[in-house]
PDB file of N, CA and C in Angstrom:
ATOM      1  N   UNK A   1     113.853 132.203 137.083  1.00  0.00           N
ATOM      2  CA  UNK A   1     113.632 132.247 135.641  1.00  0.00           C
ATOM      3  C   UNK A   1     112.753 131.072 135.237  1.00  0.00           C
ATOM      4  N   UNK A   2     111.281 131.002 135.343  1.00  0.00           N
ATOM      5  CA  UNK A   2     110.784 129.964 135.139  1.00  0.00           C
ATOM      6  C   UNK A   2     109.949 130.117 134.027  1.00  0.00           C
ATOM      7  N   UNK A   3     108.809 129.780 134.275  1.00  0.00           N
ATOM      8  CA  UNK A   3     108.237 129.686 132.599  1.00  0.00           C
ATOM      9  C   UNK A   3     107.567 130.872 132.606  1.00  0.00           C
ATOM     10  N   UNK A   4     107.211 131.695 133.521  1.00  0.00           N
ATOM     11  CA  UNK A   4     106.168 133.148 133.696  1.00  0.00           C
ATOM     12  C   UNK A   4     107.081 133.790 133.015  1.00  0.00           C
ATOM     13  N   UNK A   5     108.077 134.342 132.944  1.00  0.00           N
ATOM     14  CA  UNK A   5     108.742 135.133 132.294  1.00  0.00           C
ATOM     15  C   UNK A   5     109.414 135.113 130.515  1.00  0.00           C
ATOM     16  N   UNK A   6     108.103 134.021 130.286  1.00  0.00           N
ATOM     17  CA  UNK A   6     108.888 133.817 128.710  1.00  0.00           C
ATOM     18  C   UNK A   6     108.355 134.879 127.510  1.00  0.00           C
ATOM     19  N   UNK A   7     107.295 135.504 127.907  1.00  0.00           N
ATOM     20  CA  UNK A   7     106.455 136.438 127.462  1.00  0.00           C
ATOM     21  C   UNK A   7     105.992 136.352 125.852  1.00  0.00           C
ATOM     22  N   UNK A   8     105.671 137.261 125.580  1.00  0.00           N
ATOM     23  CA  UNK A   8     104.843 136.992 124.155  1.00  0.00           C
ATOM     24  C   UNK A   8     106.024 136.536 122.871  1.00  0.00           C
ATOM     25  N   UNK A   9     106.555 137.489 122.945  1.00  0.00           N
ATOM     26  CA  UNK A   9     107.802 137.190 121.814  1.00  0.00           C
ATOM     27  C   UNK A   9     108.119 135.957 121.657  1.00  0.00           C
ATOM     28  N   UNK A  10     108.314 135.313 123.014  1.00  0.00           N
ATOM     29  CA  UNK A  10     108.857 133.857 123.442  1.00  0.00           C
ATOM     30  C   UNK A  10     108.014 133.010 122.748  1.00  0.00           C
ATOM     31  N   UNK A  11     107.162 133.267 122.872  1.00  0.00           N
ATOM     32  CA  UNK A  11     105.954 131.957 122.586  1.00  0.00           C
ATOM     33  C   UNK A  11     105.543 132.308 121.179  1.00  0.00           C
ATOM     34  N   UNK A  12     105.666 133.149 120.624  1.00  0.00           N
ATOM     35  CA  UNK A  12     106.027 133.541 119.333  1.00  0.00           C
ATOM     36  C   UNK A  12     106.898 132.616 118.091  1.00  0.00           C
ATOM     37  N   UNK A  13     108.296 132.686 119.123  1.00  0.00           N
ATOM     38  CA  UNK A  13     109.130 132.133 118.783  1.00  0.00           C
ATOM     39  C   UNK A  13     109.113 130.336 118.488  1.00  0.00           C
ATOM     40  N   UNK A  14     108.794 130.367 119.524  1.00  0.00           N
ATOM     41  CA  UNK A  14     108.326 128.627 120.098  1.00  0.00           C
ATOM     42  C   UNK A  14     107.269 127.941 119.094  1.00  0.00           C
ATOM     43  N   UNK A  15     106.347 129.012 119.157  1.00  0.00           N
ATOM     44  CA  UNK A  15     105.519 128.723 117.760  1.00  0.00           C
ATOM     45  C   UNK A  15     106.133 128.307 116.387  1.00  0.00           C
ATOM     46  N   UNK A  16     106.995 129.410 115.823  1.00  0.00           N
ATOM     47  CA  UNK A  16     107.038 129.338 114.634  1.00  0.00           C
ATOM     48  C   UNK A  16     108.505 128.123 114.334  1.00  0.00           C
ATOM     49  N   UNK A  17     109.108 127.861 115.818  1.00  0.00           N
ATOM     50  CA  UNK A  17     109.717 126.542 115.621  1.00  0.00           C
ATOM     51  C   UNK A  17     109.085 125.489 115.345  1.00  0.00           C
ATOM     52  N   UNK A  18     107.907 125.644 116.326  1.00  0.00           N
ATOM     53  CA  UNK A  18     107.044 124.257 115.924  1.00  0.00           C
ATOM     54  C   UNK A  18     106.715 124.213 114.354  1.00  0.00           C
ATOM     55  N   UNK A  19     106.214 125.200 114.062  1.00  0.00           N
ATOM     56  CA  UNK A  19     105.592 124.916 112.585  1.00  0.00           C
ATOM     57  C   UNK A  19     106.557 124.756 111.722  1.00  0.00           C
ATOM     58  N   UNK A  20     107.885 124.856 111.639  1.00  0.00           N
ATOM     59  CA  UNK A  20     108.880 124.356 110.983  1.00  0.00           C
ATOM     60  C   UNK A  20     109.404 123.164 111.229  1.00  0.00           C
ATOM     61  N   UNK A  21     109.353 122.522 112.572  1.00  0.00           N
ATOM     62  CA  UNK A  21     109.507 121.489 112.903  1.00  0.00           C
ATOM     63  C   UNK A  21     108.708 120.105 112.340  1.00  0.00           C
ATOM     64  N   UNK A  22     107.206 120.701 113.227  1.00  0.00           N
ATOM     65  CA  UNK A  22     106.269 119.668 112.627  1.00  0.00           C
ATOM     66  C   UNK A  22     105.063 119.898 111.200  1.00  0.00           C
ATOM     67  N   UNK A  23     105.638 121.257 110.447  1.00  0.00           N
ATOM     68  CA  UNK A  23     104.531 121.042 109.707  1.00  0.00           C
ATOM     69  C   UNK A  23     103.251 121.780 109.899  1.00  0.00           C
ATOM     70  N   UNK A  24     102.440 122.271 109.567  1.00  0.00           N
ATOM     71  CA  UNK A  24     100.978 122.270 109.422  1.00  0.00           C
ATOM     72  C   UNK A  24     100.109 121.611 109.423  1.00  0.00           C
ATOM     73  N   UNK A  25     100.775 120.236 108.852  1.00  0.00           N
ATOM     74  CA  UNK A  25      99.475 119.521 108.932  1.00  0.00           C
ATOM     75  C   UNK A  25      99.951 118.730 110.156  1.00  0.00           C
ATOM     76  N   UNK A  26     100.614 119.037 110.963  1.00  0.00           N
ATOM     77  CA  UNK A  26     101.026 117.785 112.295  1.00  0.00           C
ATOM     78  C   UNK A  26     100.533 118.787 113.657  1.00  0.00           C
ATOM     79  N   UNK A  27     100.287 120.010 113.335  1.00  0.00           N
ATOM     80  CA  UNK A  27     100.217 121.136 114.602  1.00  0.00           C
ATOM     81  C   UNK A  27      98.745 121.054 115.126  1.00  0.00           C
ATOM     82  N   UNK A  28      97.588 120.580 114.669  1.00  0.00           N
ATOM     83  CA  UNK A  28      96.584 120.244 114.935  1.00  0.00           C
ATOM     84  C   UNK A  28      95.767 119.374 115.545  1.00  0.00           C
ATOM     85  N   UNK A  29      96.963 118.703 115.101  1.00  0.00           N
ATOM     86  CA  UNK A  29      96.567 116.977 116.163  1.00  0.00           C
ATOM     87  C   UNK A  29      97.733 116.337 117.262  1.00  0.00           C
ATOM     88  N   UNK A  30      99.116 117.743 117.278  1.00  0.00           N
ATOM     89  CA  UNK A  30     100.264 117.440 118.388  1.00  0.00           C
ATOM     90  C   UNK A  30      99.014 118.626 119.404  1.00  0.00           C
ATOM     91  N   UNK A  31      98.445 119.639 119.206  1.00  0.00           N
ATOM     92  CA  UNK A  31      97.872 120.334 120.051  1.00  0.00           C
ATOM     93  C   UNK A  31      96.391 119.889 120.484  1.00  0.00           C
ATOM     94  N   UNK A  32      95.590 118.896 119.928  1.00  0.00           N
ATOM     95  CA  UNK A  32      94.415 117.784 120.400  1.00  0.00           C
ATOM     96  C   UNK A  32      95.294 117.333 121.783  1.00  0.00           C
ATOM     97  N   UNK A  33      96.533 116.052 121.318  1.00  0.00           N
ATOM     98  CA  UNK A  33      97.669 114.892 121.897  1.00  0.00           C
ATOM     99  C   UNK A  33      98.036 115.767 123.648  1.00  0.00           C
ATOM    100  N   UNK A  34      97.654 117.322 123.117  1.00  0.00           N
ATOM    101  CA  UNK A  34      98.389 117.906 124.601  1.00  0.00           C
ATOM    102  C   UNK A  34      97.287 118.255 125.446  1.00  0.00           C
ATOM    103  N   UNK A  35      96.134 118.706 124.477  1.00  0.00           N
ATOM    104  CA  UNK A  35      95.034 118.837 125.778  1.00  0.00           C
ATOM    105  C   UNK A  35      94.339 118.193 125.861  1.00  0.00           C
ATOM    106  N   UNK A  36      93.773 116.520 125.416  1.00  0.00           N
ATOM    107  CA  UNK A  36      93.539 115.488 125.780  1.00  0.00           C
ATOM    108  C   UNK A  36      94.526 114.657 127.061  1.00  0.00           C
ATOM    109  N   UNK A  37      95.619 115.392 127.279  1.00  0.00           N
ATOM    110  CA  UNK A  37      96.619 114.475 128.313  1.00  0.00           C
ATOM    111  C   UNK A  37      96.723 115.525 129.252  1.00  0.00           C
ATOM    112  N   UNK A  38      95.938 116.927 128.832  1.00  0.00           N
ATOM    113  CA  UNK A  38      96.302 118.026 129.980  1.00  0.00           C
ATOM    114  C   UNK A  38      95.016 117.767 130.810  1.00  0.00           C
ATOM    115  N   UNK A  39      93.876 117.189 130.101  1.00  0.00           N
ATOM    116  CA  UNK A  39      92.465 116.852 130.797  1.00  0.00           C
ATOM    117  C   UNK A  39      92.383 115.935 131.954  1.00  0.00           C
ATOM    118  N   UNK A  40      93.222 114.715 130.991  1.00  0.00           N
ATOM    119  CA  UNK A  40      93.215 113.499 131.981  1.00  0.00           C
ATOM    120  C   UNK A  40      94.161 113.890 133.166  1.00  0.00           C
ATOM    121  N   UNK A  41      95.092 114.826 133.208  1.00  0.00           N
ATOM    122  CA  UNK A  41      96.004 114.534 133.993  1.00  0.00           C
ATOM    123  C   UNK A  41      95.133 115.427 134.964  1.00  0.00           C
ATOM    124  N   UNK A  42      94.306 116.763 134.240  1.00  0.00           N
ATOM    125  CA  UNK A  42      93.265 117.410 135.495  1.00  0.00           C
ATOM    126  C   UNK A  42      92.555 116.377 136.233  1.00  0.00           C
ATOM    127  N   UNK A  43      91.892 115.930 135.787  1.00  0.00           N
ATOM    128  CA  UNK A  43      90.776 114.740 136.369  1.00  0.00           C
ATOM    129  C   UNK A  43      91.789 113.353 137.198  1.00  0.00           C
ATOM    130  N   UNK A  44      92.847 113.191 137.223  1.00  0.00           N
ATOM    131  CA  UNK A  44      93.025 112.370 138.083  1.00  0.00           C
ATOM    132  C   UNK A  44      93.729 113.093 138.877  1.00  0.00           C
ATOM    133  N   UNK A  45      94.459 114.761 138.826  1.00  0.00           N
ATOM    134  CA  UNK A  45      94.782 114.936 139.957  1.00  0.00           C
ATOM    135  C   UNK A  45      93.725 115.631 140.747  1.00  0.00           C
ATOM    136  N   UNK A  46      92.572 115.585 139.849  1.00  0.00           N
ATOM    137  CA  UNK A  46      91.151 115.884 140.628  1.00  0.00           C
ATOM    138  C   UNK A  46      90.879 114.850 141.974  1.00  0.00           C
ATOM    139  N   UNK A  47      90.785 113.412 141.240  1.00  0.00           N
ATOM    140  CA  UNK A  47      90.437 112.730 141.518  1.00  0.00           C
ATOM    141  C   UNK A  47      91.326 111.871 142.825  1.00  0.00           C
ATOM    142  N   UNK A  48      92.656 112.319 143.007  1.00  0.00           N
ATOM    143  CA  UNK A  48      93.297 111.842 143.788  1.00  0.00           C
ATOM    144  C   UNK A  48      93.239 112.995 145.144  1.00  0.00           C
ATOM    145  N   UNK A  49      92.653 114.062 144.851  1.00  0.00           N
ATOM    146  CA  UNK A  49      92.355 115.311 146.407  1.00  0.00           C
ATOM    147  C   UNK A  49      90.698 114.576 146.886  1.00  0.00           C
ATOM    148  N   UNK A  50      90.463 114.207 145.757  1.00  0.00           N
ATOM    149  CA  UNK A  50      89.175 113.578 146.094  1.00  0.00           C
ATOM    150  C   UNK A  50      89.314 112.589 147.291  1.00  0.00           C
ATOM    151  N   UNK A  51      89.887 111.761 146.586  1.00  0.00           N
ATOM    152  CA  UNK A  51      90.287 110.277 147.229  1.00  0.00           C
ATOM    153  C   UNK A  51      90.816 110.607 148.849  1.00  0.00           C
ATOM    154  N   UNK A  52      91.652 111.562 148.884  1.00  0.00           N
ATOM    155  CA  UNK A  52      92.208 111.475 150.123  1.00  0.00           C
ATOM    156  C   UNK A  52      91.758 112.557 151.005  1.00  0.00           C
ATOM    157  N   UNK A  53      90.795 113.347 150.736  1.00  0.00           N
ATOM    158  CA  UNK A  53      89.208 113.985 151.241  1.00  0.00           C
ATOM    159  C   UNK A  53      88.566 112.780 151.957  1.00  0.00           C
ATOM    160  N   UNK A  54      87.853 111.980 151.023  1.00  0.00           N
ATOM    161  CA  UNK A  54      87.411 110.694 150.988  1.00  0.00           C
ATOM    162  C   UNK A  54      88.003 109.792 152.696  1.00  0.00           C
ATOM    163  N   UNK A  55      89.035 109.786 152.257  1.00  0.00           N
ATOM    164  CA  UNK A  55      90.031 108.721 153.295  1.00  0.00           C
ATOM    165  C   UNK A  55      90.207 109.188 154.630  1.00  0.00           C
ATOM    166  N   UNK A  56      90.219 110.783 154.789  1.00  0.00           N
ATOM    167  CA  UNK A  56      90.299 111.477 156.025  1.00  0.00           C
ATOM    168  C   UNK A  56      89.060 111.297 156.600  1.00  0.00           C
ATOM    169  N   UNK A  57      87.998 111.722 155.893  1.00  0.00           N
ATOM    170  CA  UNK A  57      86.799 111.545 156.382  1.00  0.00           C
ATOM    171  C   UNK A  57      86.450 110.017 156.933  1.00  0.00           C
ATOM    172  N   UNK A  58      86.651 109.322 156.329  1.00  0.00           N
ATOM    173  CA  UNK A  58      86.208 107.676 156.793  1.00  0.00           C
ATOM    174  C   UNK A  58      87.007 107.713 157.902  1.00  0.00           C
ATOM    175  N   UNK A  59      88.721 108.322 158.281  1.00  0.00           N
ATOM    176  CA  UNK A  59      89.271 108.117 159.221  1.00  0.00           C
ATOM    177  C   UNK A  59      88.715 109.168 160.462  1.00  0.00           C
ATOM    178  N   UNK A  60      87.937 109.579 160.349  1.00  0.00           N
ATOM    179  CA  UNK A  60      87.801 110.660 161.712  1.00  0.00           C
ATOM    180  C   UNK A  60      86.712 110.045 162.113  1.00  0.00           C
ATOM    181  N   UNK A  61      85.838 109.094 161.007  1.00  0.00           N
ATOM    182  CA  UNK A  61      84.087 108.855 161.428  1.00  0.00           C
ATOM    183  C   UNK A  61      84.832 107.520 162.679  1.00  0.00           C
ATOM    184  N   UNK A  62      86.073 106.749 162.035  1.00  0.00           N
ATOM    185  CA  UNK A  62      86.316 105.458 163.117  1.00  0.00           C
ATOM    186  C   UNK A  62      85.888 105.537 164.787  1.00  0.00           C
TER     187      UNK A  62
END
């Protein structure tokens, strides 16, 4: 039962908690706050397959 199975209704739901929760005017800039931290977190776990790409290679050239 993980998150694939929450389906439309679900997120429906989830929605219209949020907007009772935080507002209208707070749903615009909590959803910037999530994919500004969903970016960075792409790019450094980019950046860490990189790194240890990187590290294998220097170790096979020894």
């Amino acid at each position: 039962m993980g998150l694939g199975s929450i389906g439309i209704p679900g997120l429906i739901l989830i929605l219209i908690i949020a907007l009772i929760v935080f507002g209208p005017s707070k749903l615009p800039e909590i959803g910037k706050a999530v994919g500004s931290s969903l970016k960075e977190f792409k790019n450094a776990t980019k950046n860490i397959g990189s790194d240890d790409s990187d590290n294998s290679d220097q170790s096979s050239k020894k």
